[in-house]
Protein backbone atom coordinates (compact mmCIF):
# COMPACT_ATOMS: atom_id res chain seq x y z
CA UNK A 1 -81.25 -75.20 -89.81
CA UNK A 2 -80.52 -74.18 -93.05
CA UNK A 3 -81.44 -70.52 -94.68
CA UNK A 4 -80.17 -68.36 -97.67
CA UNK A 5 -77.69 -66.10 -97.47
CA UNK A 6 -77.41 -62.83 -99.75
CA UNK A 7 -74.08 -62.61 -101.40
CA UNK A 8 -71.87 -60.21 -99.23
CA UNK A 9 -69.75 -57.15 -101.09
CA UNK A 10 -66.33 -59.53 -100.72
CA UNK A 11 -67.98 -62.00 -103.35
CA UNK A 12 -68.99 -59.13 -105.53
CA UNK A 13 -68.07 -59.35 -109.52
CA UNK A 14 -65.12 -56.80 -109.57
CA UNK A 15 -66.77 -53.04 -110.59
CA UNK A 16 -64.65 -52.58 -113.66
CA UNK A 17 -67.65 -54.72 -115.27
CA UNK A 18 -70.59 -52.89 -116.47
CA UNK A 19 -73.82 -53.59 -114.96
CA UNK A 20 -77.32 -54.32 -116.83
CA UNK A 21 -80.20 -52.33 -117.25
CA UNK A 22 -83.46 -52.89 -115.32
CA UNK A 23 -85.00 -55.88 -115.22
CA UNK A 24 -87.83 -55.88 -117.88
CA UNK A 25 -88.76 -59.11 -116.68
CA UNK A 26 -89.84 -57.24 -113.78
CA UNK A 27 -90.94 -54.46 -115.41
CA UNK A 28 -93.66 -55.74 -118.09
CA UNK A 29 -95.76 -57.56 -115.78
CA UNK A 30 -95.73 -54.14 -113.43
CA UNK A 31 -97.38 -52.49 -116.09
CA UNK A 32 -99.77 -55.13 -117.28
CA UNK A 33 -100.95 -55.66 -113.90
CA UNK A 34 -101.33 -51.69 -113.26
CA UNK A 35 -102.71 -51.38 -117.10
CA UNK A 36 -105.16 -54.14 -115.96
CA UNK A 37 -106.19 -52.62 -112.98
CA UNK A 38 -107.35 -49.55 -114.65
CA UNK A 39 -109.57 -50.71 -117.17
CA UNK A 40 -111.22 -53.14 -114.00
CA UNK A 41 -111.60 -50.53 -111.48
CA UNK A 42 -113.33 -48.42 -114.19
CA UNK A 43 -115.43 -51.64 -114.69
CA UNK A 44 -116.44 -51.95 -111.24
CA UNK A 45 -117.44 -48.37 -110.27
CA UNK A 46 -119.47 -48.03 -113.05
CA UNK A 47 -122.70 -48.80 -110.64
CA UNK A 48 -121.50 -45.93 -108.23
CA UNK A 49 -120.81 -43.86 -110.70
CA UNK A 50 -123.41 -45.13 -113.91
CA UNK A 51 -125.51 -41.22 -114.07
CA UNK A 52 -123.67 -39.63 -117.08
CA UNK A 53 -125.71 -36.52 -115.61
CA UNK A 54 -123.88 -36.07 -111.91
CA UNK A 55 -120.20 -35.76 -114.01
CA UNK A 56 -119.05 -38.68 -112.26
CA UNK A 57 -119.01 -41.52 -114.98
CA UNK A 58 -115.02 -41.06 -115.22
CA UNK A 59 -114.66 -40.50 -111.11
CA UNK A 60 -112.75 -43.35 -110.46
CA UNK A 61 -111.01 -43.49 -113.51
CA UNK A 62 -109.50 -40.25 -113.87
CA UNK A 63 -107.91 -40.56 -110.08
CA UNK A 64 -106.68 -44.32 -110.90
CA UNK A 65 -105.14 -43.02 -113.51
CA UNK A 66 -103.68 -39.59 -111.72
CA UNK A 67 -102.52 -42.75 -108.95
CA UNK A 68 -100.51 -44.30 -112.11
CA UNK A 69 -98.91 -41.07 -113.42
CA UNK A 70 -97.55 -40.67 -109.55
CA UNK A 71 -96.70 -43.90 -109.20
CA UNK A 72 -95.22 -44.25 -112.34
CA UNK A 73 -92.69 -41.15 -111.31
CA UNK A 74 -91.96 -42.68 -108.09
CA UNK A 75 -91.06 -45.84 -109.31
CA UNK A 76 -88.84 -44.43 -112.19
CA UNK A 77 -87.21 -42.35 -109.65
CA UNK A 78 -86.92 -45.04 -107.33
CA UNK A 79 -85.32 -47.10 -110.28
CA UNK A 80 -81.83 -44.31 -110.33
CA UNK A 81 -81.84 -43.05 -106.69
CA UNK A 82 -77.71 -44.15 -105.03
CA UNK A 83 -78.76 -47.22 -103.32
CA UNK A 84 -76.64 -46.11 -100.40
CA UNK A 85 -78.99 -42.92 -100.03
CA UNK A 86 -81.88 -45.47 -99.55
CA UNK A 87 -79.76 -46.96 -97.04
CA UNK A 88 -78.50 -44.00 -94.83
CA UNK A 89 -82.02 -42.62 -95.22
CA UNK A 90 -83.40 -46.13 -93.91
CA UNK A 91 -83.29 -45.09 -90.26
CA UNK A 92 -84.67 -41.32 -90.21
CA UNK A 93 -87.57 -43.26 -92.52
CA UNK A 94 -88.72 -45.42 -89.63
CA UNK A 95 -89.00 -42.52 -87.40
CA UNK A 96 -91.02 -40.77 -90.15
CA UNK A 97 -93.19 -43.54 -90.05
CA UNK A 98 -93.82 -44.25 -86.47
CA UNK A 99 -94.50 -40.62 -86.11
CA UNK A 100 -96.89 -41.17 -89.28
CA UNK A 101 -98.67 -44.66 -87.48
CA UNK A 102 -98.93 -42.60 -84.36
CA UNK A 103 -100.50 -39.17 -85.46
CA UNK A 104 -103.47 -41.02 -86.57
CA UNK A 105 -104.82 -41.67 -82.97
CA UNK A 106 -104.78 -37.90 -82.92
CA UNK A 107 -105.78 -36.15 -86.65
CA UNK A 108 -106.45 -39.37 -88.46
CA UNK A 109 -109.68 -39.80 -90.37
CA UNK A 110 -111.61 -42.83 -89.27
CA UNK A 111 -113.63 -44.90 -91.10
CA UNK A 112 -115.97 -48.25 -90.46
CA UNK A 113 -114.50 -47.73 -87.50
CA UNK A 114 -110.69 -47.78 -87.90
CA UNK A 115 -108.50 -45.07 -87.95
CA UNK A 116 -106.09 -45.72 -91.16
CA UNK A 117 -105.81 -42.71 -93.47
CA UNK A 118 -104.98 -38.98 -93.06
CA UNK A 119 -106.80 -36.77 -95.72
CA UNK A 120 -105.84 -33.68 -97.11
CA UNK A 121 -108.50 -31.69 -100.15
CA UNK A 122 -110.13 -34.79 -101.20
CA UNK A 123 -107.16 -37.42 -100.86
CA UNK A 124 -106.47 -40.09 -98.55
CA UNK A 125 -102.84 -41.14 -97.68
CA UNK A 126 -102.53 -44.51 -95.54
CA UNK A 127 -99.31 -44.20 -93.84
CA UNK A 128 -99.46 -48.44 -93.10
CA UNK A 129 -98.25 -48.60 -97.14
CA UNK A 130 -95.42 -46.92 -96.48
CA UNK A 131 -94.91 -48.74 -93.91
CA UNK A 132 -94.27 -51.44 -94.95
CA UNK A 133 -91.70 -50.39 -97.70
CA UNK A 134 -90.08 -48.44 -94.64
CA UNK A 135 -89.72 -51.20 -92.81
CA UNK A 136 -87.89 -53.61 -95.36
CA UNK A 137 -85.13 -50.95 -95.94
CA UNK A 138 -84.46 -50.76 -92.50
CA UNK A 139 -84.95 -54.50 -91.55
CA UNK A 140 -82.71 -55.06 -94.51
CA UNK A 141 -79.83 -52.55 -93.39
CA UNK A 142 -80.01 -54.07 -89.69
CA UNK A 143 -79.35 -57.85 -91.39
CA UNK A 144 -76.89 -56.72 -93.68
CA UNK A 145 -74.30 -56.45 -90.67
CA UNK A 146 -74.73 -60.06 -90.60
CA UNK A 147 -73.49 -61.83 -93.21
CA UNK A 148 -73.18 -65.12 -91.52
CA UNK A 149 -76.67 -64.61 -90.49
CA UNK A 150 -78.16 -64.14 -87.31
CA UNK A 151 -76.95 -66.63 -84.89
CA UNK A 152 -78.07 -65.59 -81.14
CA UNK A 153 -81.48 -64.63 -79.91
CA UNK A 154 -80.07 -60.77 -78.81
CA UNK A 155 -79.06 -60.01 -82.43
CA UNK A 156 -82.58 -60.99 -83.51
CA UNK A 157 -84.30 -58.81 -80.95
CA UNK A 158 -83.29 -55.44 -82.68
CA UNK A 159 -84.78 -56.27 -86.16
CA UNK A 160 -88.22 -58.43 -84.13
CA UNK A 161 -89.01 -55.32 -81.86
CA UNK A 162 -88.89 -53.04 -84.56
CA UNK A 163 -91.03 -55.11 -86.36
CA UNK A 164 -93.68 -55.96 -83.21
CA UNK A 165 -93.89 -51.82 -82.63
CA UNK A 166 -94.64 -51.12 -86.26
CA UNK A 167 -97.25 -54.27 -86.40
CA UNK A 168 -98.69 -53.05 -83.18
CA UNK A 169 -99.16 -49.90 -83.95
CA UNK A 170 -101.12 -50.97 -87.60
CA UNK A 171 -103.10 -53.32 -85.81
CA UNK A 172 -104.75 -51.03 -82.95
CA UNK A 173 -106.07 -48.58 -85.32
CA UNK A 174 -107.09 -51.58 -85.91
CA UNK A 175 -106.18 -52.88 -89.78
CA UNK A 176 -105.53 -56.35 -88.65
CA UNK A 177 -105.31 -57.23 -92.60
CA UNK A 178 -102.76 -55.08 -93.15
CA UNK A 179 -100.68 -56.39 -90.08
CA UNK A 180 -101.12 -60.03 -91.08
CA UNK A 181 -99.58 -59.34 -94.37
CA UNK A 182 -97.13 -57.48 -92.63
CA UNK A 183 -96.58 -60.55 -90.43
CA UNK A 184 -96.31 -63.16 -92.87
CA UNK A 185 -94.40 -61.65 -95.56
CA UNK A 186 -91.91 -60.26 -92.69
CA UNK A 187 -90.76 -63.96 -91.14
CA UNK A 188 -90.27 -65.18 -94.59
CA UNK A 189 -88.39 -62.18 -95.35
CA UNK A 190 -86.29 -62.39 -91.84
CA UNK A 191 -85.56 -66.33 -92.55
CA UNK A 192 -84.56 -65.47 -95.91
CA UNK A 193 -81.99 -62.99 -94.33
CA UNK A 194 -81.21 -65.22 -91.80
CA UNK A 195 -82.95 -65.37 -88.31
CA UNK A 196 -83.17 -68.85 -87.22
CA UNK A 197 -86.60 -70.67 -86.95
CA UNK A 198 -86.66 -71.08 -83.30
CA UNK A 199 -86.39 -67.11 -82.85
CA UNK A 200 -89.22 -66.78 -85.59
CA UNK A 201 -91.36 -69.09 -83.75
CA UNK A 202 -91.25 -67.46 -80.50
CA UNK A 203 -91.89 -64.39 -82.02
CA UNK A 204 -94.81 -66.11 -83.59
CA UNK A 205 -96.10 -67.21 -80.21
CA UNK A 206 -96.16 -63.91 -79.23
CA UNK A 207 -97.52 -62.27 -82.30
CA UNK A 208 -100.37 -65.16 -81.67
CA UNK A 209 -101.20 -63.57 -78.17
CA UNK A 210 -101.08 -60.35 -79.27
CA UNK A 211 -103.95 -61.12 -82.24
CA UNK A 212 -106.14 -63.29 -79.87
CA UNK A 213 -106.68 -60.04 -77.18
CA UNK A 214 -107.24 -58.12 -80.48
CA UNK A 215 -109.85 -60.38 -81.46
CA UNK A 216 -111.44 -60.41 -78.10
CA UNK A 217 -111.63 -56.67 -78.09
CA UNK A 218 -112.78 -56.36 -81.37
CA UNK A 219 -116.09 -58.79 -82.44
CA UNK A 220 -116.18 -58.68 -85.65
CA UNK A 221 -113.19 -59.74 -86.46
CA UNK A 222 -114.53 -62.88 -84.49
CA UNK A 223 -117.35 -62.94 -86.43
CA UNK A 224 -115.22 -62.95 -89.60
CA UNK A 225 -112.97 -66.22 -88.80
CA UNK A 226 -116.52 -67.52 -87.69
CA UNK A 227 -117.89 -67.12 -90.72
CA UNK A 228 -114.90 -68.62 -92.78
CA UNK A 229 -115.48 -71.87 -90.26
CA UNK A 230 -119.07 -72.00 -91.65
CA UNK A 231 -118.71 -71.53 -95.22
CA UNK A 232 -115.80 -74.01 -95.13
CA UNK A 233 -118.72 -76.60 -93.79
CA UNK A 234 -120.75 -75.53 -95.86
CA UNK A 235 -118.90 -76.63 -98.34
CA UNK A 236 -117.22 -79.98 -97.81
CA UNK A 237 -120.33 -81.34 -95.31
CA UNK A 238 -123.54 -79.43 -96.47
CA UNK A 239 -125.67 -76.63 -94.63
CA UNK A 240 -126.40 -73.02 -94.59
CA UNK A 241 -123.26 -70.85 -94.62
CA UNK A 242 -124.24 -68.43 -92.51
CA UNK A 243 -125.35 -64.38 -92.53
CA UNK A 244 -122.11 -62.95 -91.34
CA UNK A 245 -120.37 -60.60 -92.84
CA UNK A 246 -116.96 -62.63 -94.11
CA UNK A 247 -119.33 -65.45 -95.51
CA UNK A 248 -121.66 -63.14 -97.46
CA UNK A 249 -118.40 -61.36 -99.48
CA UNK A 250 -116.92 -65.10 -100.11
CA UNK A 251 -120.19 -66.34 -101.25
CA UNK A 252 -120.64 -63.85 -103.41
CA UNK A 253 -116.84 -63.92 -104.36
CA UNK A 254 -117.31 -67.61 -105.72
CA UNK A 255 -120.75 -66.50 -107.41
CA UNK A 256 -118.57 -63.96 -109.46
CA UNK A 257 -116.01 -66.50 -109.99
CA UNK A 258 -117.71 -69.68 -111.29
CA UNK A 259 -120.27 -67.30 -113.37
CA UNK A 260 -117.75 -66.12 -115.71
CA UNK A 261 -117.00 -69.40 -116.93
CA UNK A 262 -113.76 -69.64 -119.34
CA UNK A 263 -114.03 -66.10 -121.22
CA UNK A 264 -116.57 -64.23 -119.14
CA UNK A 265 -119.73 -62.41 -119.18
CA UNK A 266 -118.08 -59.39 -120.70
CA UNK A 267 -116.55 -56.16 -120.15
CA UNK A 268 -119.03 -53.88 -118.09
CA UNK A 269 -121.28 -56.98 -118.55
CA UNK A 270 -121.07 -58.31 -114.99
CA UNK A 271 -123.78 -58.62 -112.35
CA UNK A 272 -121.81 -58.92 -108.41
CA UNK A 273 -120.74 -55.73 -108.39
CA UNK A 274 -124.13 -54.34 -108.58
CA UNK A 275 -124.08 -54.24 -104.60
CA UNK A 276 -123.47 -57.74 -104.09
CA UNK A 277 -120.02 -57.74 -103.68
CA UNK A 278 -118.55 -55.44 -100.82
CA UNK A 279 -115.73 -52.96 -101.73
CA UNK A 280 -115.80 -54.10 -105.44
CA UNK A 281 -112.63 -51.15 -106.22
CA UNK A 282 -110.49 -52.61 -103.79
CA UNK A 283 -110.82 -55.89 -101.63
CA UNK A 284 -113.33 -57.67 -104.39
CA UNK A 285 -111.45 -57.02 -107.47
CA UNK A 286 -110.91 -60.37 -108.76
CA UNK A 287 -113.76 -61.67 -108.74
CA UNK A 288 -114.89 -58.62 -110.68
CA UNK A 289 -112.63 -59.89 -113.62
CA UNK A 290 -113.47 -63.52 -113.18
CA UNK A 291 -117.04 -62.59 -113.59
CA UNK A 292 -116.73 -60.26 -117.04
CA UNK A 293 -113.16 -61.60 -118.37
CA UNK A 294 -113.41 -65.02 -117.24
CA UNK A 295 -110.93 -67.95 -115.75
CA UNK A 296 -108.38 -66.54 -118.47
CA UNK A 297 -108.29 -63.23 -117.18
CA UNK A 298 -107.90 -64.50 -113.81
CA UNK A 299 -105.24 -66.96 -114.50
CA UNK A 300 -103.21 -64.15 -116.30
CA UNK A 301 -103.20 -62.22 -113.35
CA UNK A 302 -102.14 -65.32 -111.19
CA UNK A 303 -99.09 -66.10 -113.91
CA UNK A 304 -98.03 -61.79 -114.09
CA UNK A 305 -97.32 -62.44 -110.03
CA UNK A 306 -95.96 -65.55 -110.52
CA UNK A 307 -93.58 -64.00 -113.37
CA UNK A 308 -93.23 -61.03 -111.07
CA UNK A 309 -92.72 -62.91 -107.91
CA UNK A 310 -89.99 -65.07 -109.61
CA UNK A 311 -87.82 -62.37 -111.08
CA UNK A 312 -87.88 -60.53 -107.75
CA UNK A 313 -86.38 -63.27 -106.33
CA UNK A 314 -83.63 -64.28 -109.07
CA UNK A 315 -82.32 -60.54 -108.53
CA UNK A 316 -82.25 -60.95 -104.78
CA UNK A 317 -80.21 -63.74 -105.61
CA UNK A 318 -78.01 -62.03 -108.10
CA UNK A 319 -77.13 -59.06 -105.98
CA UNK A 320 -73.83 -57.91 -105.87
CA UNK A 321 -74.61 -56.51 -101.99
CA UNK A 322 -76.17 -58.02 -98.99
CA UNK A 323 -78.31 -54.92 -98.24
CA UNK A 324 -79.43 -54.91 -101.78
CA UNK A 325 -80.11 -58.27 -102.24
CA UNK A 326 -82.57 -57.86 -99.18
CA UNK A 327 -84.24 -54.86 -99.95
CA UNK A 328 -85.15 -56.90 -103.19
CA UNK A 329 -86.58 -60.21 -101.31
CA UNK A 330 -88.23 -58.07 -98.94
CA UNK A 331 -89.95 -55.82 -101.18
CA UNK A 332 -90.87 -59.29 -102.85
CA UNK A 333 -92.07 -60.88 -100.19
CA UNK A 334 -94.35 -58.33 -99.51
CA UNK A 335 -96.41 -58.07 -102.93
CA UNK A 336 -96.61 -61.77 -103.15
CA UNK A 337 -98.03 -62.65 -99.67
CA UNK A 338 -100.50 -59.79 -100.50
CA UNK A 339 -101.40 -60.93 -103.79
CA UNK A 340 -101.32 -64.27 -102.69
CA UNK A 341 -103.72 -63.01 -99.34
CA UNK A 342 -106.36 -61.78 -101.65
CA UNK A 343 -106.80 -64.31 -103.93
CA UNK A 344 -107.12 -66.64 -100.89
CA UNK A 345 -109.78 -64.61 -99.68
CA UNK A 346 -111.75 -64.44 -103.27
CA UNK A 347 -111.82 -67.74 -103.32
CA UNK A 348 -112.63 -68.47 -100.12
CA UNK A 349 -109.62 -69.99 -98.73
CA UNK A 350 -108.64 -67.48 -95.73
CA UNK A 351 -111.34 -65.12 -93.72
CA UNK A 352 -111.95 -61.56 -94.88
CA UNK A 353 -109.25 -59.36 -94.43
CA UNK A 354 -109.41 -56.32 -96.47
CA UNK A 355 -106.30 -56.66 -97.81
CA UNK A 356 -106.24 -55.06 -101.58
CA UNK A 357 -104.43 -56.85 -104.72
CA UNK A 358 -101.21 -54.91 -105.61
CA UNK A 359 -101.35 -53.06 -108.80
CA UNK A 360 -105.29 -53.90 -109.85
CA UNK A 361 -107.61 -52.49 -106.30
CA UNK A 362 -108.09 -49.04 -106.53
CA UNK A 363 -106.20 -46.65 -104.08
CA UNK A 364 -103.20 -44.43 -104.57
CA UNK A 365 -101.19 -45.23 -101.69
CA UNK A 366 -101.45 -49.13 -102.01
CA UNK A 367 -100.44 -48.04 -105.87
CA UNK A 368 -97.64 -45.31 -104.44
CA UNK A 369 -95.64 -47.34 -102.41
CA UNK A 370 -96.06 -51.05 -104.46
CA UNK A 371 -94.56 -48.31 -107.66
CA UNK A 372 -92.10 -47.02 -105.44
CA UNK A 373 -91.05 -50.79 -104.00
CA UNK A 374 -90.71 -52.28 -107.53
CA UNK A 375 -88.75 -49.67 -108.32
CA UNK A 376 -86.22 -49.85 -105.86
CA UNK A 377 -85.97 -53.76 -106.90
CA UNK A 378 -85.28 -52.76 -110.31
CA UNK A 379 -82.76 -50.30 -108.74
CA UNK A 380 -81.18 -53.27 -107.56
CA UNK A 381 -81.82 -55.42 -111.19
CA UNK A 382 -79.66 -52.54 -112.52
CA UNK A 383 -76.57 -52.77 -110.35
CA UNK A 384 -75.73 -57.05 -111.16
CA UNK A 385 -72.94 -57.27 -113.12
CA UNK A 386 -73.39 -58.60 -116.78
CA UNK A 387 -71.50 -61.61 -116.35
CA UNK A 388 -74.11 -62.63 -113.48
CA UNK A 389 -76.47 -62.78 -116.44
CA UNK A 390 -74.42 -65.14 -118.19
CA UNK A 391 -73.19 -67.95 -115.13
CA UNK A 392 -76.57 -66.99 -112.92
CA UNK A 393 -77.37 -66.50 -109.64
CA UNK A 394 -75.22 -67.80 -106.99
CA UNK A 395 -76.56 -68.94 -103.80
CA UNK A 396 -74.31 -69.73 -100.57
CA UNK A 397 -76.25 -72.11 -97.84
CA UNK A 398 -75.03 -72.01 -94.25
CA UNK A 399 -76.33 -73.08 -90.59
CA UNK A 400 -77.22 -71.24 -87.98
């Protein structure tokens, strides 16, 4: 078994060398994809928000945009803050957050049914986005100690039970979206810093246990993989698709999709989000901009993660640390298994999760802590040496 290893502070470029600046590779499509998201979640409350009369016409917009300006100043702190702060700090964080995941059996504010947000004068704070930045830093500063990776079952139990408790806890409020992303982009993330595959996969046996008594205890989420079953016959052998609840959004979702055509209906000029489409802000974005920009909009948005996703990893590879290298895959990891999540689910490729695109869905912690991630991987952009730029990336394979 092969996996990669982050280069280790004895193969660092000596520190007399000066290091780059951040990454603007990484940077540019940040912004686009936030400066997109925007102008689309203005778009798509217009129908909850269309009498000029109640004051509300700029609702939506005027918070997405008070999100940015946070988010914004997060991530530019995030971009200067001692990297060895963030790691010290990387423990006390975790207990933060458990307390955080926990306290909402107690205060937290529930809604459809799930308890996933505290909220304080009008705002909502879901402490699952944090999280999951939370729990990179600290997964990341438990693998750093090995930088041969890990090579027995009991040094993998530390960094899988911390994982398991904070995945747990997500999924009984229950948010079993937000603990599948948490899930996937977390094994690719520990095989990346080095757990071996047979460890993931009995991990993965359990995790599978753990989801199928959640299921059982909770219908619709049943219902939801059942419906995904039916309009996946629907469309390859012929039939109705079904009335449930995950087939009616991804019906709709492909509606949106195929009706824009190349360039679109047109700004404010489309139709699904008219109460066709559930949670048109948030889970249904894309197919919002499919509909009035078209399959170029869309495919921008694919290529910005793709650009985004890329660079991530090339300064994972180029760090001159093991911890930092990680903090920078795992950060990574986790925006593109989202992204990559709800875009399957838009185009009817995975069951409805509720999982939001990065940057573009409306919501200021999703916004918060994806700012505050990025910026801690151009953090890490900033501290490769400038002759790294010049011979590359260097990559060290070993076996476990």
């Amino acid at each position: 078994m092969t996996t990669i290893s982050i280069r280790t502070p004895a193969d660092a470029i000596p520190a007399e060398e000066a290091p780059r600046g951040p990454d603007y590779w990484l940077l540019i499509p940040t912004l686009a994809l936030t400066a997109f998201g925007v102008a689309m979640v203005f778009s798509a409350s217009i129908p909850f928000c269309s009498n000029p009369e109640s004051g509300k016409l700029f609702h939506y917009l005027w918070r997405e945009l008070l999100f940015v300006g946070v988010g914004s100043a997060a991530m530019l702190g995030m971009v200067f803050v001692p990297l060895r702060m963030v790691r010290r700090w990387a423990g006390p964080l975790l207990v933060v957050t458990f307390a955080l995941l926990a306290g909402l059996f107690v205060v937290g504010t529930e809604v459809n049914g799930a308890r996933c947000w505290y909220s304080v004068m009008g705002f909502s704070f879901q402490p699952s986005e944090m999280a999951k930045v939370v729990l990179v830093l600290y997964l990341a500063r438990v693998l750093a100690r090995y930088p041969r990776g890990v090579t027995n079952w009991r040094q993998a139990v530390h960094p899988l039970l911390v994982l398991g408790l904070v995945v747990g806890l997500i999924a009984v409020e229950p948010d079993m979206g937000t603990a599948a992303v948490i899930v996937m982009a977390m094994f690719v993330f520990l095989h990346v810093g080095g757990l071996r595959l047979r460890d993931l996969a009995a991990a993965g046996v359990l995790a599978a246990v753990f989801g199928g008594l959640m299921l059982k205890t909770h219908p619709y989420q049943v219902a939801r993989i059942k419906s995904f079953v039916l309009i996946v016959k629907s469309l390859f052998v012929g039939g109705a698709a079904g009335d449930f609840m995950g087939a009616y959004q991804q019906r709709h979702s492909l509606v949106a999709l195929g009706s824009g055509g190349l360039t679109g209906r047109g700004y404010f000029q489309g139709v699904e989000k008219y109460y066709y489409l559930p949670e048109v802000t948030t889970d249904s974005i894309l197919p919002v901009i499919g509909e009035e920009l078209g399959f170029a909009a869309t495919a921008l948005v694919v290529i910005l993660f793709a650009v985004l996703v890329w660079r991530g990893m090339i300064i994972a590879r180029g760090a001159p640390d093991r911890f930092a290298g990680l903090t920078a895959a795992g950060i990574t990891c986790l925006i593109g298994v989202q992204a990559l999540l709800n875009m399957a689910v838009a185009t009817g490729l995975s069951p409805a999760t509720g999982v939001t695109l990065p940057f573009v869905s409306y919501g200021g912690s999703s916004l918060l802590f994806s700012m505050i991630g990025l910026g801690l991987v151009m953090n890490v952009s900033r501290t490769i040496p400038r002759r790294e730029e010049k011979r590359g990336p260097d990559l060290r394979v070993i076996g476990a």
